[in-house]
Protein backbone atom coordinates (compact mmCIF):
# COMPACT_ATOMS: atom_id res chain seq x y z
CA UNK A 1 8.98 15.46 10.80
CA UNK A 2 10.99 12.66 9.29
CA UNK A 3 10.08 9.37 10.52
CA UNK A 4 12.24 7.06 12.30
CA UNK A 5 14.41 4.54 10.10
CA UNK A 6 13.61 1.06 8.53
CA UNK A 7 14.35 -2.37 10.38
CA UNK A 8 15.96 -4.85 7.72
CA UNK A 9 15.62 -8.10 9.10
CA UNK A 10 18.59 -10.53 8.02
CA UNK A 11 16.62 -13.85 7.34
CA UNK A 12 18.20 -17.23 7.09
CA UNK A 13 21.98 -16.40 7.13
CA UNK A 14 22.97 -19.50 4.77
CA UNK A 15 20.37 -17.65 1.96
CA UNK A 16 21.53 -14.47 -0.34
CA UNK A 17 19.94 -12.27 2.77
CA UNK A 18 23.37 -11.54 3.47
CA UNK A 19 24.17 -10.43 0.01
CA UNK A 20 21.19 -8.55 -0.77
CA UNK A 21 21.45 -6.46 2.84
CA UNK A 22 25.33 -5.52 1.67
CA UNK A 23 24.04 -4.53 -2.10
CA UNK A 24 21.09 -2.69 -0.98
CA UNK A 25 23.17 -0.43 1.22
CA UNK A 26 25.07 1.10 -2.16
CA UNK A 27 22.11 1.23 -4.05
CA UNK A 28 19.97 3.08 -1.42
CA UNK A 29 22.59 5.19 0.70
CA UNK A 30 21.26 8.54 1.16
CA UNK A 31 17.59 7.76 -0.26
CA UNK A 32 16.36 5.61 2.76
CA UNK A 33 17.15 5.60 5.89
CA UNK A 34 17.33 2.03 7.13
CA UNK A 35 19.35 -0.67 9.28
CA UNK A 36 20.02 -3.98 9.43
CA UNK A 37 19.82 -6.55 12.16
CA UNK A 38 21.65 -8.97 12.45
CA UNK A 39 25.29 -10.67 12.82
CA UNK A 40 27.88 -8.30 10.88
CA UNK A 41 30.17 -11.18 10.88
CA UNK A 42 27.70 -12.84 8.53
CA UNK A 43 28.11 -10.31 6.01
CA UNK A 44 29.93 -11.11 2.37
CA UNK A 45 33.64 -10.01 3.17
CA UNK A 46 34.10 -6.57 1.49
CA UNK A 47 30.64 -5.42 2.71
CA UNK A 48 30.99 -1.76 4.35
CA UNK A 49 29.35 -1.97 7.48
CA UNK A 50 29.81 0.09 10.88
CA UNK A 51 27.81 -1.19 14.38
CA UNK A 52 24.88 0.82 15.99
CA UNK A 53 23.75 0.70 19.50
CA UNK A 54 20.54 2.21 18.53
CA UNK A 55 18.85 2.61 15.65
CA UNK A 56 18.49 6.58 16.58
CA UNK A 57 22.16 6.58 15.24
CA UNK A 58 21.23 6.23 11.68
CA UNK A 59 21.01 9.31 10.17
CA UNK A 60 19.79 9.68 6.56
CA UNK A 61 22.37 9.97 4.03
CA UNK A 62 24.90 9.65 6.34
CA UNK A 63 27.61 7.12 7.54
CA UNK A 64 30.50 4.86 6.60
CA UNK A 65 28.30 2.10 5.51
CA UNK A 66 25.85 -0.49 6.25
CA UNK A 67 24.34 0.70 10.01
CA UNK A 68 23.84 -3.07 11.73
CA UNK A 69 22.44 -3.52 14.89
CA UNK A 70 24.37 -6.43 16.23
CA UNK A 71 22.31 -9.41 16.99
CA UNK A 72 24.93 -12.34 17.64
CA UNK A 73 24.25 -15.68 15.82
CA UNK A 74 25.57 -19.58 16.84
CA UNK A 75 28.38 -19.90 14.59
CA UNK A 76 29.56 -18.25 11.38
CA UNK A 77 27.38 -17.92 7.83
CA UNK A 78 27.35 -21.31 5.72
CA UNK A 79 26.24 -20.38 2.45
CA UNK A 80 23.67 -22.90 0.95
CA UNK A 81 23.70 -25.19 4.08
CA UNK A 82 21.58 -23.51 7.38
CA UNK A 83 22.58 -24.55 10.63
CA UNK A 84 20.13 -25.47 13.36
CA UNK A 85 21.91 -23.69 16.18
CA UNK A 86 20.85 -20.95 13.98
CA UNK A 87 17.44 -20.98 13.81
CA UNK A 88 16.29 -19.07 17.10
CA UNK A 89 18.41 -15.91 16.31
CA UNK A 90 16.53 -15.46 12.76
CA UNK A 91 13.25 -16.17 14.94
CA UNK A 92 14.23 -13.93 17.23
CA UNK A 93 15.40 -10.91 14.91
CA UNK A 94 12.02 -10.79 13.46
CA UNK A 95 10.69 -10.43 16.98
CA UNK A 96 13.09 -8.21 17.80
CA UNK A 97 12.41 -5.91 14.64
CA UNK A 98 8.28 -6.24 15.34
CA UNK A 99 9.48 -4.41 18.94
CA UNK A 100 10.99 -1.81 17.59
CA UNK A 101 8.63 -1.12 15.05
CA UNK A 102 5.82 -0.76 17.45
CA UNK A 103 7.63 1.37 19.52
CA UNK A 104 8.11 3.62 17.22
CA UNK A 105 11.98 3.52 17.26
CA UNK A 106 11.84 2.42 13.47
CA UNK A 107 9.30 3.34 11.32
CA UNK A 108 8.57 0.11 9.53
CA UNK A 109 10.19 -3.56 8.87
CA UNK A 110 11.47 -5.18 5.75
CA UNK A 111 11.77 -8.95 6.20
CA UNK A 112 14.28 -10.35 4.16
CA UNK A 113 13.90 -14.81 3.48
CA UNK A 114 13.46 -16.96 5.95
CA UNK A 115 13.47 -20.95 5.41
CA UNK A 116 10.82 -22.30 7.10
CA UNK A 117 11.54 -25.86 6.97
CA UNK A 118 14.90 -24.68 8.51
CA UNK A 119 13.38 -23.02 11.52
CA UNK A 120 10.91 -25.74 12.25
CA UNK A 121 13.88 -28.56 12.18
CA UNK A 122 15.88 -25.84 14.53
CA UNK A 123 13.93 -24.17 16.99
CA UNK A 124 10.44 -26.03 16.47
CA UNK A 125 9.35 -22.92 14.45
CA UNK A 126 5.47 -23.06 14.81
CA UNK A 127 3.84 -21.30 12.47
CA UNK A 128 3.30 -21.72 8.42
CA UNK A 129 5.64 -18.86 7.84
CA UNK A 130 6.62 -15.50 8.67
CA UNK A 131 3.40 -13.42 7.84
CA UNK A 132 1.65 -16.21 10.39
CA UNK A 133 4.47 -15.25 13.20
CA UNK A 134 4.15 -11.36 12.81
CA UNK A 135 0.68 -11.81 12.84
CA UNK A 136 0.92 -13.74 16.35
CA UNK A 137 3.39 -10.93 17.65
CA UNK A 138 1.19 -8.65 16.96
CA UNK A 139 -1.89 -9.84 17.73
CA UNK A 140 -3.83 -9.28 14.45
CA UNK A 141 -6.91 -11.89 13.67
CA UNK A 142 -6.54 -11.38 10.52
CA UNK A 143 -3.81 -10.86 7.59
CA UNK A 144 -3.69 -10.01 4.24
CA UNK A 145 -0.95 -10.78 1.36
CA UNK A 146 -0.52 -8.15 -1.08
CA UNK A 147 1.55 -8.37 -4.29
CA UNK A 148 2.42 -4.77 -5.27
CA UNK A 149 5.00 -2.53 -7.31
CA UNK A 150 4.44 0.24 -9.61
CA UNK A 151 2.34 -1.01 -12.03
CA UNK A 152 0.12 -2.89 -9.98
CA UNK A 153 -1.55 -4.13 -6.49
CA UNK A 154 -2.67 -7.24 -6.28
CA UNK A 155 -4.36 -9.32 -3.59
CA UNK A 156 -5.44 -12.88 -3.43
CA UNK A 157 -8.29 -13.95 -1.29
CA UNK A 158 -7.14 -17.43 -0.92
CA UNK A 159 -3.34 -18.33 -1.07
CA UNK A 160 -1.31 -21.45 -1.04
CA UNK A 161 -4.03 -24.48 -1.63
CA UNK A 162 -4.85 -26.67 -4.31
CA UNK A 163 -7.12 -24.92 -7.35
CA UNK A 164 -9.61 -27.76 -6.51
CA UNK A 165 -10.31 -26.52 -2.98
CA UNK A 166 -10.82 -22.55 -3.91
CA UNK A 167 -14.25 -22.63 -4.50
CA UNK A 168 -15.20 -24.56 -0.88
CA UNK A 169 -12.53 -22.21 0.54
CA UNK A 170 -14.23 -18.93 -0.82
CA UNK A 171 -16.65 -17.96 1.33
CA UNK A 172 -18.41 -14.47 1.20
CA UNK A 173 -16.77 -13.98 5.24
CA UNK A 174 -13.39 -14.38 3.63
CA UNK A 175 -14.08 -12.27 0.87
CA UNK A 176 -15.46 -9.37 2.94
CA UNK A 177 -12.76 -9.39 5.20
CA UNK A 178 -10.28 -9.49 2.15
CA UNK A 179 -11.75 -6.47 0.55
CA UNK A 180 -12.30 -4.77 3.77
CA UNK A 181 -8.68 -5.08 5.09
CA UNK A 182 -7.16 -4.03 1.80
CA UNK A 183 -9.46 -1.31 1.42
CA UNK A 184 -8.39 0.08 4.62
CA UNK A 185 -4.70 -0.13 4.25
CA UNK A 186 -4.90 1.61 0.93
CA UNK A 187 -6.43 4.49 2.70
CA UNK A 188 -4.32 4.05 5.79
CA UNK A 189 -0.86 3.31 4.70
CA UNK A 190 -0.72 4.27 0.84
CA UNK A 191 -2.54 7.57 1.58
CA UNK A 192 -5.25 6.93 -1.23
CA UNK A 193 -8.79 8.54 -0.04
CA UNK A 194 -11.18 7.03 -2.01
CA UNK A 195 -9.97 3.64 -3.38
CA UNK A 196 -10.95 1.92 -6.53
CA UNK A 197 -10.59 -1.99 -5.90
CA UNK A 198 -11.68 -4.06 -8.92
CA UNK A 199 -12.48 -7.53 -7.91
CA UNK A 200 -12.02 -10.66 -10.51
CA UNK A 201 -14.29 -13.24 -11.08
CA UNK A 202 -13.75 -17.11 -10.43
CA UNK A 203 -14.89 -18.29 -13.10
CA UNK A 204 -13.55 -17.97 -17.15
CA UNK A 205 -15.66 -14.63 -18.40
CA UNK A 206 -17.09 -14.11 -14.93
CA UNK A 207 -19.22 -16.80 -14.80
CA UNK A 208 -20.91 -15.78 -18.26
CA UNK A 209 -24.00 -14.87 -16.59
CA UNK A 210 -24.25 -18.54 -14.80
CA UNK A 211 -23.05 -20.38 -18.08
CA UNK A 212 -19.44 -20.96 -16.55
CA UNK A 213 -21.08 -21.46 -13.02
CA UNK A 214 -22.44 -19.75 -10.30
CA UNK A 215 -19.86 -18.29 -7.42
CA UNK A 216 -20.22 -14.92 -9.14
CA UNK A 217 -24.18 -14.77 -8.77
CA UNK A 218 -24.41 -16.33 -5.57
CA UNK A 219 -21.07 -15.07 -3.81
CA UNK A 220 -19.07 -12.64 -5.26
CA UNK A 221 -21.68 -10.06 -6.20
CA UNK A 222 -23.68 -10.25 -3.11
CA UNK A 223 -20.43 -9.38 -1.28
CA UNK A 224 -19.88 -6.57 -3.51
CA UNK A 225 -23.39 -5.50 -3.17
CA UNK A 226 -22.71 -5.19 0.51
CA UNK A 227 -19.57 -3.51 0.88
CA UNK A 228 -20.41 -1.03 -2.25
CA UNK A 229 -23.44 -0.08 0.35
CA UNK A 230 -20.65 0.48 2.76
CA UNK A 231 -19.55 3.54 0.35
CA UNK A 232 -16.92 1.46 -0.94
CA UNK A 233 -16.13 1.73 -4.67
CA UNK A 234 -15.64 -2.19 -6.38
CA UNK A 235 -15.73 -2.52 -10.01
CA UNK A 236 -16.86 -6.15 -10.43
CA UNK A 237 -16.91 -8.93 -10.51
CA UNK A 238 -14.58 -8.68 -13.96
CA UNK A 239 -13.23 -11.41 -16.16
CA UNK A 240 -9.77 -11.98 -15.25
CA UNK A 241 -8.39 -11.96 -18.62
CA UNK A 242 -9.32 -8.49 -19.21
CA UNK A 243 -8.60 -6.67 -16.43
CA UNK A 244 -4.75 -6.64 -15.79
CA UNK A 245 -3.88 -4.30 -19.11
CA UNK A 246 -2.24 -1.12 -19.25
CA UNK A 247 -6.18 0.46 -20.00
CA UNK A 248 -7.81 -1.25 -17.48
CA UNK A 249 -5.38 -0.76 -14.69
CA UNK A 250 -5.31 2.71 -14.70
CA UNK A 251 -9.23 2.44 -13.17
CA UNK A 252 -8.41 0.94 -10.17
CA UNK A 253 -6.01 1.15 -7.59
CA UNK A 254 -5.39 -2.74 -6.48
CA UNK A 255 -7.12 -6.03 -7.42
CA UNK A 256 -9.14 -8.74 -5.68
CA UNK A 257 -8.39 -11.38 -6.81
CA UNK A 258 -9.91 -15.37 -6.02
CA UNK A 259 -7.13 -17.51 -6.03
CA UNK A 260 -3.02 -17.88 -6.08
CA UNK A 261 -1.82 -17.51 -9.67
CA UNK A 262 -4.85 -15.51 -10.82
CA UNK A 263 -2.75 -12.60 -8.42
CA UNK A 264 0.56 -13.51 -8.77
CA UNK A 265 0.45 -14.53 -12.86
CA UNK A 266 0.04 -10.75 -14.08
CA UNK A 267 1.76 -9.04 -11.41
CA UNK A 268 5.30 -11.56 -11.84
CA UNK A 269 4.64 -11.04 -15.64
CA UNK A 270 4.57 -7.34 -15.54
CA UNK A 271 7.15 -6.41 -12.75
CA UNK A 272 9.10 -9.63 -11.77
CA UNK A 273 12.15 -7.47 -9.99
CA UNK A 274 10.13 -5.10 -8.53
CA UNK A 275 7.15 -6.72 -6.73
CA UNK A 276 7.22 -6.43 -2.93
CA UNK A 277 5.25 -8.45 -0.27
CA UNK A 278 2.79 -6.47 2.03
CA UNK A 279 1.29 -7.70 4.73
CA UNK A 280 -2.01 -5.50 5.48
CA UNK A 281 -3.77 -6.05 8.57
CA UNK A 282 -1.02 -5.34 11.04
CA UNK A 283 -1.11 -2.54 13.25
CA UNK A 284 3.00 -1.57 11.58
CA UNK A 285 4.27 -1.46 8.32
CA UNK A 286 5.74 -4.75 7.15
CA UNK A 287 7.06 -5.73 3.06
CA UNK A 288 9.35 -8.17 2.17
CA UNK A 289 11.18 -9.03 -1.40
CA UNK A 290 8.99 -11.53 -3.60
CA UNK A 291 11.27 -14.15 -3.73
CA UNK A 292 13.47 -16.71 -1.00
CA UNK A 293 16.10 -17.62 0.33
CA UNK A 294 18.16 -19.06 -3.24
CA UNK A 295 20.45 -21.31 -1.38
CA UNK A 296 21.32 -22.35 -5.03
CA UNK A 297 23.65 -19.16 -5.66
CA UNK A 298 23.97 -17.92 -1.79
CA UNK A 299 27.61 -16.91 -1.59
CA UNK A 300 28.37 -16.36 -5.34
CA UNK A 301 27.43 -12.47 -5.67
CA UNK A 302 24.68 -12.90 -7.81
CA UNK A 303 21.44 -12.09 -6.16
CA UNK A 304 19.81 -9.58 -7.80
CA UNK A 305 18.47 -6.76 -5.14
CA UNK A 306 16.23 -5.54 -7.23
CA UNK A 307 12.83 -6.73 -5.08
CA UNK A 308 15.03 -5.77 -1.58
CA UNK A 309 15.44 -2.30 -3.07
CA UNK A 310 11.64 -2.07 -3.87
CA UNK A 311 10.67 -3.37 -0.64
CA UNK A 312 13.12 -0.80 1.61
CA UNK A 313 11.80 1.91 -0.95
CA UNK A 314 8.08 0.77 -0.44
CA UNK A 315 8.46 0.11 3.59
CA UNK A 316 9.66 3.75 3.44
CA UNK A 317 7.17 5.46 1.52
CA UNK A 318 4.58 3.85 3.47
CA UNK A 319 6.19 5.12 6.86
CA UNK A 320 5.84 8.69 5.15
CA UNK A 321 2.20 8.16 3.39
CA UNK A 322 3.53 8.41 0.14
CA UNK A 323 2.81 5.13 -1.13
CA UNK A 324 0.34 5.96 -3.35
């Protein structure tokens, strides 16, 4: 049975959202089934668009254009410039979209940017972004960012702080629940049965036996120790400077990783276009594109899909267990 179609939520109106939702239309009609939410009277003039009442209407392959579920905004689209009278309806699309999903009347979401600064100033937007808020709709404890395209999976266990605070931040409860979480969804949503997760080190070589310091001794490999008892399968702790080529890829199926760039460095360097945000740890399917809202060149008809496309295509695959 085919599952239900995508929700593409339409982010910050004054970003390329717009744009992208219009050019992803003609470069995925008839491959995935998906819809937008949002106002169609934000969309770039030209766009080929018809209105749904539900999203039971979209039917794959078919239709005069762009199926948009109409969710009125304050005011019309301001390229570059977002308007606080704004902010609630992009708050509430995503909420909107996490309904749906859960209901089963679409089969996964695609979030495309929000502006977070923009929906704090407008609507008192309380969380640190939008992974936080779908996490607090859906009641999940805890999250997990993953980086992933075709080449490669990547997962940081800590995230945005300063390099001088991962070590104090890395505990081994965080890095269980990392591995843990992503080991899950990679047998849960990308259909892989027995999952190979290589896990970097912290330090340069590993740690060099304790010659480049300790976290890998005292932390990492305990964990590992653990969860490998679990049944798991970790290859680690590795040196991170040898692990993300073409040879030593093909042994695993995603990466732990300790810290921000560490992830983000060799998956951005490999597949910049085509890396897509997932969010594991929800109980729905949720990616996004790897990139913002560009208020720099919202408007001009130069945002390149390419990440939307691989996020719809990903969101999809998922919903069918194909991901792998």
């Amino acid at each position: 049975m085919t599952p239900p179609p995508v929700a593409l939520t339409c982010g910050e109106p004054a970003g390329i959202g717009p744009e992208l939702a219009a050019a992803v239309w003609d470069a995925l009609r008839g491959e995935v089934p998906f819809f937008l939410i949002g106002d169609p009277a934000h969309l770039p003039s030209g766009a080929v668009f018809h209105t749904i009442a539900d999203p039971a209407e979209v039917a794959h392959g078919a239709g005069p254009g762009l199926p948009v579920l109409p969710h009125p905004f304050a005011g019309p689209r301001t390229p570059g410039t977002p308007q606080p009278a704004q902010a609630q309806g992009v708050i509430d699309v995503i909420a909107r979209a996490v309904d749906l999903t859960r209901s089963g009347t679409a089969s996964a979401m695609c979030t495309l940017p929000i502006h977070k600064q923009a929906l704090q100033e407008g609507a008192g937007f309380a969380w640190p972004g939008h992974t936080e808020y779908l996490a607090h709709l859906a009641g999940a404890d805890e999250v997990v960012m993953m980086l992933a395209s075709a080449r490669l999976r990547v997962v940081p266990a800590t995230i945005h702080i300063p390099l001088a605070g991962v070590p104090q931040a890395l505990t081994a409860e965080l890095l269980r629940k990392r591995i843990r979480i992503t080991h899950t969804a990679l047998r849960v949503r990308f259909g892989i049965a027995s999952p190979r997760i290589a896990v970097a080190g912290l330090n340069p070589h590993a740690g060099e036996g304790g010659r480049m310091g300790r976290e890998e001794i005292d932390l990492i490999i305990p964990v590992l120790d653990t969860l490998r008892g679990e049944g798991m399968t970790l290859i680690g702790p590795l040196s991170a400077d040898t692990m993300f080529h073409a040879a030593a890829r093909a042994r695993y199926d995603a990466a732990i990783c300790m810290y921000h760039d560490q992830a983000l460095i060799p998956i951005k360097t490999l597949d910049f276009d085509q890396g897509v945000n997932v969010t594991l740890g929800l109980p729905f399917i949720r990616t996004s594109p790897d990139h913002g809202t560009a208020f720099d060149i919202a408007g001009r008809g130069i945002a390149n899909p390419s990440s939307t496309v691989a996020a719809l295509r990903m969101a999809w695959a998922m919903a069918q267990g194909q991901a792998g």
